[in-house]
PDB file of N, CA and C in Angstrom:
ATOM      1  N   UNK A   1       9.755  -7.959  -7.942  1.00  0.00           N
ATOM      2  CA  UNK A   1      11.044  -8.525  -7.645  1.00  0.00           C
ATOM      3  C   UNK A   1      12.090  -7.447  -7.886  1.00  0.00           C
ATOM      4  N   UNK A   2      13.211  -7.471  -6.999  1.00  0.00           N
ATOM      5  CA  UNK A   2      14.112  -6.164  -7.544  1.00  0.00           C
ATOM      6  C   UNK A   2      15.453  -7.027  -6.743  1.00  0.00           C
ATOM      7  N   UNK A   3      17.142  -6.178  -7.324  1.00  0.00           N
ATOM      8  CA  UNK A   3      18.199  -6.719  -6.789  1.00  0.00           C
ATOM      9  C   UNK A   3      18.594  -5.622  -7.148  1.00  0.00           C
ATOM     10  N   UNK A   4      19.751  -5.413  -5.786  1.00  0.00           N
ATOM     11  CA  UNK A   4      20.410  -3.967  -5.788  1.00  0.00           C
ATOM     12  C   UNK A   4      21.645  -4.480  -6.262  1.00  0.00           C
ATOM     13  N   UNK A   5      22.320  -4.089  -6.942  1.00  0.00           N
ATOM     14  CA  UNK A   5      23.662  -4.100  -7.680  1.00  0.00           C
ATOM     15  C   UNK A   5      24.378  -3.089  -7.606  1.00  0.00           C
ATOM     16  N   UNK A   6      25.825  -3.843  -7.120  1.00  0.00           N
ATOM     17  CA  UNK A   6      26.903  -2.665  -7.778  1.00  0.00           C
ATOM     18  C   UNK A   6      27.672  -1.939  -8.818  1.00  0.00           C
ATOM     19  N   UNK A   7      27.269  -3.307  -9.335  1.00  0.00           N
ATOM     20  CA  UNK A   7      28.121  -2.886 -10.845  1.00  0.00           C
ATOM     21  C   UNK A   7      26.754  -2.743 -11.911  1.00  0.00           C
ATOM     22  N   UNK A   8      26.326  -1.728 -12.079  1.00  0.00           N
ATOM     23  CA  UNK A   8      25.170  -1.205 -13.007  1.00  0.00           C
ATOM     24  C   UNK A   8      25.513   0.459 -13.580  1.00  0.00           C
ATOM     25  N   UNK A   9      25.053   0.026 -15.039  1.00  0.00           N
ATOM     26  CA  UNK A   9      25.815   1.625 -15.320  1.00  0.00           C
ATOM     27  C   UNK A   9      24.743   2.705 -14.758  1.00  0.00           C
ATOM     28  N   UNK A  10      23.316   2.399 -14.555  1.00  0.00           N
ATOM     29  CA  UNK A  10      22.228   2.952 -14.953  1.00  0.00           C
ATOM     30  C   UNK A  10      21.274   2.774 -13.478  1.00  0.00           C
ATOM     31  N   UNK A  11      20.776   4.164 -12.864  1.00  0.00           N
ATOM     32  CA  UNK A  11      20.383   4.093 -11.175  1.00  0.00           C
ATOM     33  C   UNK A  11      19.244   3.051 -11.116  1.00  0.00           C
ATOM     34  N   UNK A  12      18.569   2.390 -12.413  1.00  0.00           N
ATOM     35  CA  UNK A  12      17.335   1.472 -12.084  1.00  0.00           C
ATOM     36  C   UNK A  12      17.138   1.368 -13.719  1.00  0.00           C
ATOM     37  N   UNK A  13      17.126  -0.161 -13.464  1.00  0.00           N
ATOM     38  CA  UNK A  13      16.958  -0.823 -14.677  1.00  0.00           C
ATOM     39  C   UNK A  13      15.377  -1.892 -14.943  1.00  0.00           C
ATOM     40  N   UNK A  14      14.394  -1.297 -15.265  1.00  0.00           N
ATOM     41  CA  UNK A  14      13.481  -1.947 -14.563  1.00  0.00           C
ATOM     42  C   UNK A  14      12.441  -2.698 -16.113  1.00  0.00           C
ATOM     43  N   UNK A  15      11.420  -3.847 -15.813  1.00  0.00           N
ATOM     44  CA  UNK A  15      10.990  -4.719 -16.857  1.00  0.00           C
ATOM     45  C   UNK A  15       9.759  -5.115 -15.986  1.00  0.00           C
ATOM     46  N   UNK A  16       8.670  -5.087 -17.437  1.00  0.00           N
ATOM     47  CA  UNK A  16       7.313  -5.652 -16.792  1.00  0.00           C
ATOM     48  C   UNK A  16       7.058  -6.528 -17.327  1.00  0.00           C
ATOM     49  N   UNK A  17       6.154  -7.443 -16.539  1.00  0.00           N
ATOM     50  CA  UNK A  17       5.459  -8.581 -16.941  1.00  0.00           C
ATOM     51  C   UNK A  17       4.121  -8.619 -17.271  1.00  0.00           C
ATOM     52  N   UNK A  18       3.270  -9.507 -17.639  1.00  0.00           N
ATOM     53  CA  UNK A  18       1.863  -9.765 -17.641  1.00  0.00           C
ATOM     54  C   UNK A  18       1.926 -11.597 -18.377  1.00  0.00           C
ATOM     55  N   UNK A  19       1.605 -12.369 -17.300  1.00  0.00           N
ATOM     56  CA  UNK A  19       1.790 -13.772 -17.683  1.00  0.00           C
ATOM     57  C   UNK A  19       1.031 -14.216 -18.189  1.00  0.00           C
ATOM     58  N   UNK A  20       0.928 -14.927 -19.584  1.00  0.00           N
ATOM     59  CA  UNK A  20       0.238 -15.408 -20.768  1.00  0.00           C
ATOM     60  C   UNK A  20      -0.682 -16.627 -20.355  1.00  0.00           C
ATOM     61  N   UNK A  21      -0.204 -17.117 -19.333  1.00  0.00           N
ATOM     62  CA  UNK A  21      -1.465 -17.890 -18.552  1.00  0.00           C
ATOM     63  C   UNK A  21      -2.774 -17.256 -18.123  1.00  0.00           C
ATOM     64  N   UNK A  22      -2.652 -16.392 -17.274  1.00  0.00           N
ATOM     65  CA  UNK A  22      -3.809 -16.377 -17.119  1.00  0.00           C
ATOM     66  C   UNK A  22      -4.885 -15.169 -18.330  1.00  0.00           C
ATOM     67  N   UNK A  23      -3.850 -14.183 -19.049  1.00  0.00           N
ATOM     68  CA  UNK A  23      -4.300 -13.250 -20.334  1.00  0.00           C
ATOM     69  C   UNK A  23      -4.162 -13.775 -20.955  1.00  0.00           C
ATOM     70  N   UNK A  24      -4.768 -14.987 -22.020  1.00  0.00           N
ATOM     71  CA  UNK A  24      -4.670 -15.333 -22.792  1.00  0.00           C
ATOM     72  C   UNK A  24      -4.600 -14.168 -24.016  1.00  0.00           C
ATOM     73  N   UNK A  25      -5.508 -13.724 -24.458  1.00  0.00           N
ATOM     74  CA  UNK A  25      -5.274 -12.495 -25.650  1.00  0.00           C
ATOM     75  C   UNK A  25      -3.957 -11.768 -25.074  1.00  0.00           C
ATOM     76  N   UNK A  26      -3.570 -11.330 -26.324  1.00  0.00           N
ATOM     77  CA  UNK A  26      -1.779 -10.243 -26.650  1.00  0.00           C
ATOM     78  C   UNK A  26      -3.009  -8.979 -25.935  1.00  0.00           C
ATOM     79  N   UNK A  27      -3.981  -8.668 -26.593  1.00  0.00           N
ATOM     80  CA  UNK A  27      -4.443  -7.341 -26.571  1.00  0.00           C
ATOM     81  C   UNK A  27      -4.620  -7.241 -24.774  1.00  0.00           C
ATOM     82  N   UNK A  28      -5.229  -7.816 -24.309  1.00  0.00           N
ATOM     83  CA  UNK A  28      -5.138  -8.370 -23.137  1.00  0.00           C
ATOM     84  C   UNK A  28      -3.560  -7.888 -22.507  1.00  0.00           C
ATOM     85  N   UNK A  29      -2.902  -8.227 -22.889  1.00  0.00           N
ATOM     86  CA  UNK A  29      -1.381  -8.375 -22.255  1.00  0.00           C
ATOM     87  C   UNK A  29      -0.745  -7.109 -22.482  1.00  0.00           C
ATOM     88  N   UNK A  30      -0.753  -6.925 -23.697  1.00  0.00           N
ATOM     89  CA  UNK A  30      -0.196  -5.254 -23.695  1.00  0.00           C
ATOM     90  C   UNK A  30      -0.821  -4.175 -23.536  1.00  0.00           C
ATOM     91  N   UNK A  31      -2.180  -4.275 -23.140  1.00  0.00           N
ATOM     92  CA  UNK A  31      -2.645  -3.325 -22.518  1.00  0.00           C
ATOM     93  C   UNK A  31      -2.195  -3.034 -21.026  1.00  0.00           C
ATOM     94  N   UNK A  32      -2.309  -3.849 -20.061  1.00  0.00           N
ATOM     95  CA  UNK A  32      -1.636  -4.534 -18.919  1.00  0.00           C
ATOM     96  C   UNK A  32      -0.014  -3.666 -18.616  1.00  0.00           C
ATOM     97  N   UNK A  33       0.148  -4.246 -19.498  1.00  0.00           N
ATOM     98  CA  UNK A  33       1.757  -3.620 -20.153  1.00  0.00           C
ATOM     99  C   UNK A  33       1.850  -2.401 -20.254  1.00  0.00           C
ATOM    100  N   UNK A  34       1.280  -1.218 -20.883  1.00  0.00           N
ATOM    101  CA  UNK A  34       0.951  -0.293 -21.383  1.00  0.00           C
ATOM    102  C   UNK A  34       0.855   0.239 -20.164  1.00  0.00           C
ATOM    103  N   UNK A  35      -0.356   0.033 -19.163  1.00  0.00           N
ATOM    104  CA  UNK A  35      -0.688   0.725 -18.038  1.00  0.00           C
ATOM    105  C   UNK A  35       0.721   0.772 -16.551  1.00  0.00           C
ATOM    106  N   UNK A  36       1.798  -0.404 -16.496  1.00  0.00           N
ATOM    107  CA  UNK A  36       2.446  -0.841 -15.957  1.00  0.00           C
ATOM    108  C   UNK A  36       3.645   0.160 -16.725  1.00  0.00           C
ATOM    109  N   UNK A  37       3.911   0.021 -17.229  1.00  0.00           N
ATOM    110  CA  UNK A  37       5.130   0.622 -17.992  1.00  0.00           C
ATOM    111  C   UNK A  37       4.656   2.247 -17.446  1.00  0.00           C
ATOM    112  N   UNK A  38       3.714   3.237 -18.023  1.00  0.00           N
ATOM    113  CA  UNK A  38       3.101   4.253 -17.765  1.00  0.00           C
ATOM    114  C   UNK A  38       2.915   4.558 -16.275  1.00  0.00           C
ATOM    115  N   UNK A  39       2.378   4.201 -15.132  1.00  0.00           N
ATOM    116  CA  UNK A  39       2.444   4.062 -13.897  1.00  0.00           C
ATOM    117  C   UNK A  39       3.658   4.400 -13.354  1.00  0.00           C
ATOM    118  N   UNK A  40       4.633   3.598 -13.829  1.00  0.00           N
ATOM    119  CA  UNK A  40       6.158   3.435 -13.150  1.00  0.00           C
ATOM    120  C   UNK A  40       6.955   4.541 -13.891  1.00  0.00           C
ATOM    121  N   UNK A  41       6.518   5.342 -15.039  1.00  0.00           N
ATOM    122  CA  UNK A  41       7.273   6.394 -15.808  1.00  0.00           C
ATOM    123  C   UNK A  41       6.697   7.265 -14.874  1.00  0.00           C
ATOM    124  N   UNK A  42       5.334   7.532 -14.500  1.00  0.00           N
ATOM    125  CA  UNK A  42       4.789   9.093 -13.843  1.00  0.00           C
ATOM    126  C   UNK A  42       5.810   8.928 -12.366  1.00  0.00           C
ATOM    127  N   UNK A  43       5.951   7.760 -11.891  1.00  0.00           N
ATOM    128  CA  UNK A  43       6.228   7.855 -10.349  1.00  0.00           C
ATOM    129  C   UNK A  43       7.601   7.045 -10.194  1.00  0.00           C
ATOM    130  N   UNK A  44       8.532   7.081 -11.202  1.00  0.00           N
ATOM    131  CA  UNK A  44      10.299   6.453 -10.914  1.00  0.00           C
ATOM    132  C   UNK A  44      10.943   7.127 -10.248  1.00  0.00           C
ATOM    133  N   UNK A  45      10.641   8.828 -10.068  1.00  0.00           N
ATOM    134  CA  UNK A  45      11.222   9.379  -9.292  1.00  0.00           C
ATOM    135  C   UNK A  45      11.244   8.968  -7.402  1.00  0.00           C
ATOM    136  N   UNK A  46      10.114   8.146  -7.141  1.00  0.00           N
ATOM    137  CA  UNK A  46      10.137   7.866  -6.228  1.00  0.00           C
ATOM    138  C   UNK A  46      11.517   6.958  -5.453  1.00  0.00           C
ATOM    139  N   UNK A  47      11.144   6.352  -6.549  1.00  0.00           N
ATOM    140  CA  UNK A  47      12.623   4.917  -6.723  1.00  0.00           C
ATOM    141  C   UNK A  47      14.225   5.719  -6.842  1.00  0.00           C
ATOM    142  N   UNK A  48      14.342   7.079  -7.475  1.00  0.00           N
ATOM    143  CA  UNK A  48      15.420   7.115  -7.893  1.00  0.00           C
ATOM    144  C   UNK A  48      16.030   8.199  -7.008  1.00  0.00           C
ATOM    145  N   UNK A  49      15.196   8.997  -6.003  1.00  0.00           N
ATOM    146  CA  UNK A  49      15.694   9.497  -5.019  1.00  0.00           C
ATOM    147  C   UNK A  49      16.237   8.995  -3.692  1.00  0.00           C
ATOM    148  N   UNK A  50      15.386   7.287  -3.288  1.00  0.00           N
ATOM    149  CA  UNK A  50      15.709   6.343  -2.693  1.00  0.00           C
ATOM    150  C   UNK A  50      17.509   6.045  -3.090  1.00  0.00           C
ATOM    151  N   UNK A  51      17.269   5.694  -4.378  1.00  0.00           N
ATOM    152  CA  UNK A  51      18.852   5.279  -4.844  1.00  0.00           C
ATOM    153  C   UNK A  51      19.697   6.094  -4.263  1.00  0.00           C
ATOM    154  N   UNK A  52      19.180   7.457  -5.163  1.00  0.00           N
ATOM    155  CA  UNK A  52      20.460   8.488  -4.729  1.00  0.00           C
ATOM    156  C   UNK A  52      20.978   8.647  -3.371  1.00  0.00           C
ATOM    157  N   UNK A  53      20.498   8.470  -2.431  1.00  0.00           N
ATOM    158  CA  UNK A  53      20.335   8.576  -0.820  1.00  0.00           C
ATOM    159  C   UNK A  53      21.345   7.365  -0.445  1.00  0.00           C
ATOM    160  N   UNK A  54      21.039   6.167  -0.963  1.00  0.00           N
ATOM    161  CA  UNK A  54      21.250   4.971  -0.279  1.00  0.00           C
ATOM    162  C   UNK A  54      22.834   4.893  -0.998  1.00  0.00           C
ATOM    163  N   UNK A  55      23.944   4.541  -0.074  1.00  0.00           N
ATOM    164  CA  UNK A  55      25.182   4.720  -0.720  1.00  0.00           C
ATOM    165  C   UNK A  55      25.982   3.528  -1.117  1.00  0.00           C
ATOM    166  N   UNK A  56      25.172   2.471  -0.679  1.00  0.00           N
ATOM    167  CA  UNK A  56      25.688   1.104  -0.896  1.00  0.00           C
ATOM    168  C   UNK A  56      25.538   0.417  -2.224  1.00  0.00           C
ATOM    169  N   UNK A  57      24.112   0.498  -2.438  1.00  0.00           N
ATOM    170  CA  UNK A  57      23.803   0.206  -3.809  1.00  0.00           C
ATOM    171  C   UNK A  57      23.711   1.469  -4.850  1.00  0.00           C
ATOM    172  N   UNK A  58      24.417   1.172  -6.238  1.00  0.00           N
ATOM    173  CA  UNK A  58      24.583   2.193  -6.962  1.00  0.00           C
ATOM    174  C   UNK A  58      23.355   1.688  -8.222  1.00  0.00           C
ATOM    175  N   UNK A  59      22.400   1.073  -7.954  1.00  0.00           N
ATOM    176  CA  UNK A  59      21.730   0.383  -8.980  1.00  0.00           C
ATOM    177  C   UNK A  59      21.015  -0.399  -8.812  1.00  0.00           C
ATOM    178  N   UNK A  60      19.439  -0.634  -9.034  1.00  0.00           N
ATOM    179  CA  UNK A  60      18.785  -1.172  -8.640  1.00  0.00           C
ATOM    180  C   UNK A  60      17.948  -2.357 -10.139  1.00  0.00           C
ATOM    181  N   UNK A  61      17.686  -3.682 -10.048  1.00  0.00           N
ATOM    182  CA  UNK A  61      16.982  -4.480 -11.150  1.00  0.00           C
ATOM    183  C   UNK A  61      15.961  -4.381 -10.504  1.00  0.00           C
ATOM    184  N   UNK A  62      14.772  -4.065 -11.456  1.00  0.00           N
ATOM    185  CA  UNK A  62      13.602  -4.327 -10.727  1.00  0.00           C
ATOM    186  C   UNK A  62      12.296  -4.820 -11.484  1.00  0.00           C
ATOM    187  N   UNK A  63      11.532  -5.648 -11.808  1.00  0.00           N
ATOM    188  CA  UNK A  63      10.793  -6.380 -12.442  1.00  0.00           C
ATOM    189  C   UNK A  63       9.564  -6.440 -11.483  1.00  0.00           C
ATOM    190  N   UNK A  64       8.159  -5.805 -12.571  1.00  0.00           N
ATOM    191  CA  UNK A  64       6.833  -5.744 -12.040  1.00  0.00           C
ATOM    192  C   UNK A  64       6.449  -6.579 -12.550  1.00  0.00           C
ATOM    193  N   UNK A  65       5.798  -7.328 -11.777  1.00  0.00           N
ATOM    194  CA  UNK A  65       5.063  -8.795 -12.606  1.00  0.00           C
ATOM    195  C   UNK A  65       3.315  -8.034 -11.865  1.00  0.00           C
ATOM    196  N   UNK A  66       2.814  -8.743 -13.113  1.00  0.00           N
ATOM    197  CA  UNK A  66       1.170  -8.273 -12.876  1.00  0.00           C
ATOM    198  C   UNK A  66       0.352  -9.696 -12.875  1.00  0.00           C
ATOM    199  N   UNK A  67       0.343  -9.426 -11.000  1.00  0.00           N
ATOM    200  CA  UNK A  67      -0.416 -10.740 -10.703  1.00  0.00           C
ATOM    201  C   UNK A  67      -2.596 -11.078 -10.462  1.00  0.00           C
ATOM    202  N   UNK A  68      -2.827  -9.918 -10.715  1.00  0.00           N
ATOM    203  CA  UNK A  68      -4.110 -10.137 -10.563  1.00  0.00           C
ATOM    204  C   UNK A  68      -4.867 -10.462 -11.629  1.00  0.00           C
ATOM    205  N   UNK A  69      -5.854 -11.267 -11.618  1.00  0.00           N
ATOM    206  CA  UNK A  69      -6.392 -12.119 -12.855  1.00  0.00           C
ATOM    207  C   UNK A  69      -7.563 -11.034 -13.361  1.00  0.00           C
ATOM    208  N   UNK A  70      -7.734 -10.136 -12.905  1.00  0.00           N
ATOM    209  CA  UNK A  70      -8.937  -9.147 -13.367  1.00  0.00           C
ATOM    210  C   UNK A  70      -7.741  -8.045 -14.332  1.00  0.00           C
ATOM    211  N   UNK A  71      -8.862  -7.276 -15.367  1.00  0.00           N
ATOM    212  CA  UNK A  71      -8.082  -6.342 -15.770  1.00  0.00           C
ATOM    213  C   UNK A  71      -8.104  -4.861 -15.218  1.00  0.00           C
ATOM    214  N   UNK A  72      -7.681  -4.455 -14.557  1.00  0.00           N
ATOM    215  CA  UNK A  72      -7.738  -3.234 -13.230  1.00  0.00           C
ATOM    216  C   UNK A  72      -7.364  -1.951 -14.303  1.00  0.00           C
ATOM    217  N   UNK A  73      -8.143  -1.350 -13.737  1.00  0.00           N
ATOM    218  CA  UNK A  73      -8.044   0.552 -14.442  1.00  0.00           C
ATOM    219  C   UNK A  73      -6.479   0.890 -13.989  1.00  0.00           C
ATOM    220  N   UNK A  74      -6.092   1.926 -14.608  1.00  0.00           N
ATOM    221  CA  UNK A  74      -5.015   2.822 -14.899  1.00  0.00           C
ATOM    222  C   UNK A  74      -4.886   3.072 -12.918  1.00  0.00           C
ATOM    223  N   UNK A  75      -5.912   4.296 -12.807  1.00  0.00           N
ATOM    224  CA  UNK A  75      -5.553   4.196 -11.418  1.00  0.00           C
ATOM    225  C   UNK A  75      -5.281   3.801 -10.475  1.00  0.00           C
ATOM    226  N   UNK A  76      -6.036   2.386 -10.284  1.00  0.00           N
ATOM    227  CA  UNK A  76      -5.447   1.253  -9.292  1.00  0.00           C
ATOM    228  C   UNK A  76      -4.173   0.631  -9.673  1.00  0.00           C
ATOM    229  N   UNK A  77      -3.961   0.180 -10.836  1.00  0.00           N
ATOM    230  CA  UNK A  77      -2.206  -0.061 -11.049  1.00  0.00           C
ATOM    231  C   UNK A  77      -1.602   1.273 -10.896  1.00  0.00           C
ATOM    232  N   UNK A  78      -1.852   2.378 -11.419  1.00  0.00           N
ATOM    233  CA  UNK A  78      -0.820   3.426 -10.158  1.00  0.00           C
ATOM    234  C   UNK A  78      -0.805   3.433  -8.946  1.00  0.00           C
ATOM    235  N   UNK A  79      -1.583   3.773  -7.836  1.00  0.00           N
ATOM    236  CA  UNK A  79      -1.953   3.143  -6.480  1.00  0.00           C
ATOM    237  C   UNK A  79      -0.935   2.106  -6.108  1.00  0.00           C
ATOM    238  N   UNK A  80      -0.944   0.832  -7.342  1.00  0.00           N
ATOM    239  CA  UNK A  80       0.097   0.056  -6.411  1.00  0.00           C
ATOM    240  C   UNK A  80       1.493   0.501  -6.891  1.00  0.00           C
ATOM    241  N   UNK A  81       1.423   0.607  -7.767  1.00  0.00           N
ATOM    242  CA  UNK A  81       3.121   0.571  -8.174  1.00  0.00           C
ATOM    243  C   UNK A  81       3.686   1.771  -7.042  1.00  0.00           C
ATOM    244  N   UNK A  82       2.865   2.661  -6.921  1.00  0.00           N
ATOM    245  CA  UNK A  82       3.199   3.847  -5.750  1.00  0.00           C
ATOM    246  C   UNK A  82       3.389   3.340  -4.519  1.00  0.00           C
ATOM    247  N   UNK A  83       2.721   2.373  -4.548  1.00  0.00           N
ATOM    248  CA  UNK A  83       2.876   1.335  -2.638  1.00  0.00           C
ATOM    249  C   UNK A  83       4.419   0.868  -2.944  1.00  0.00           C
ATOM    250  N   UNK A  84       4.084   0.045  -4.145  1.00  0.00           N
ATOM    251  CA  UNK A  84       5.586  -0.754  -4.273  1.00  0.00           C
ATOM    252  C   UNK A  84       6.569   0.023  -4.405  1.00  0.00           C
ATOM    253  N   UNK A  85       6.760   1.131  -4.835  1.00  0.00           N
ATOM    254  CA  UNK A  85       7.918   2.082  -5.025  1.00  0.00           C
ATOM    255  C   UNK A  85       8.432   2.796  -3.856  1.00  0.00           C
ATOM    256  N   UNK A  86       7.356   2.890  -3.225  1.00  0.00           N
ATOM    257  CA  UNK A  86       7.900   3.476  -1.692  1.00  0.00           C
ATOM    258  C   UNK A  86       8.361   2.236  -0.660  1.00  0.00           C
ATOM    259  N   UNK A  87       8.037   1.147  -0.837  1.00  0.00           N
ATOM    260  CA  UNK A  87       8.343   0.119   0.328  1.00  0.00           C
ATOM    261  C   UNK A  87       9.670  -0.190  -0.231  1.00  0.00           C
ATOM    262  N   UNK A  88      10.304   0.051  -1.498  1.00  0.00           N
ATOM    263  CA  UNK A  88      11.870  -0.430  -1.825  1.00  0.00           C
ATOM    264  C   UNK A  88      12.415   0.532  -1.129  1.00  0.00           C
TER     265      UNK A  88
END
């Protein structure tokens, strides 16, 4: 989910999820977390050269929610967050 804003001090303000329904265990969840957070640090630059370019929005909210019920390796949650970062 993401919303472009004008009034933001900061070029991308961004928050992850992992929903306690279907991970029941924390360890479970912040691992999830861990890999999501990490993913989106190696590859924000993708997101933040988009910004810089685009002159309308000075700021972007953007929230990764982690919807697959399996627990997926490091690489495949990079893979996507890299899909998702380029389609904004």
């Amino acid at each position: 989910m993401y919303l472009s804003e004008q009034e933001i001090d900061v070029p991308v303000n961004a928050a992850v999820t992992v929903p306690k329904r279907v991970f029941k265990r924390a360890v479970d969840r912040n691992l999830l977390k861990r890999r999501l957070r990490e993913s989106y640090r190696k590859n924000k630059h993708l997101l933040t050269q988009k910004i810089g370019a685009d002159t309308e929005a000075s700021g972007l909210i953007l929230m990764l929610i982690y919807v697959s019920k399996d627990i997926e390796e490091s690489a495949v949650i990079e893979k996507a967050v890299v899909h998702i970062l380029q389609q904004l």
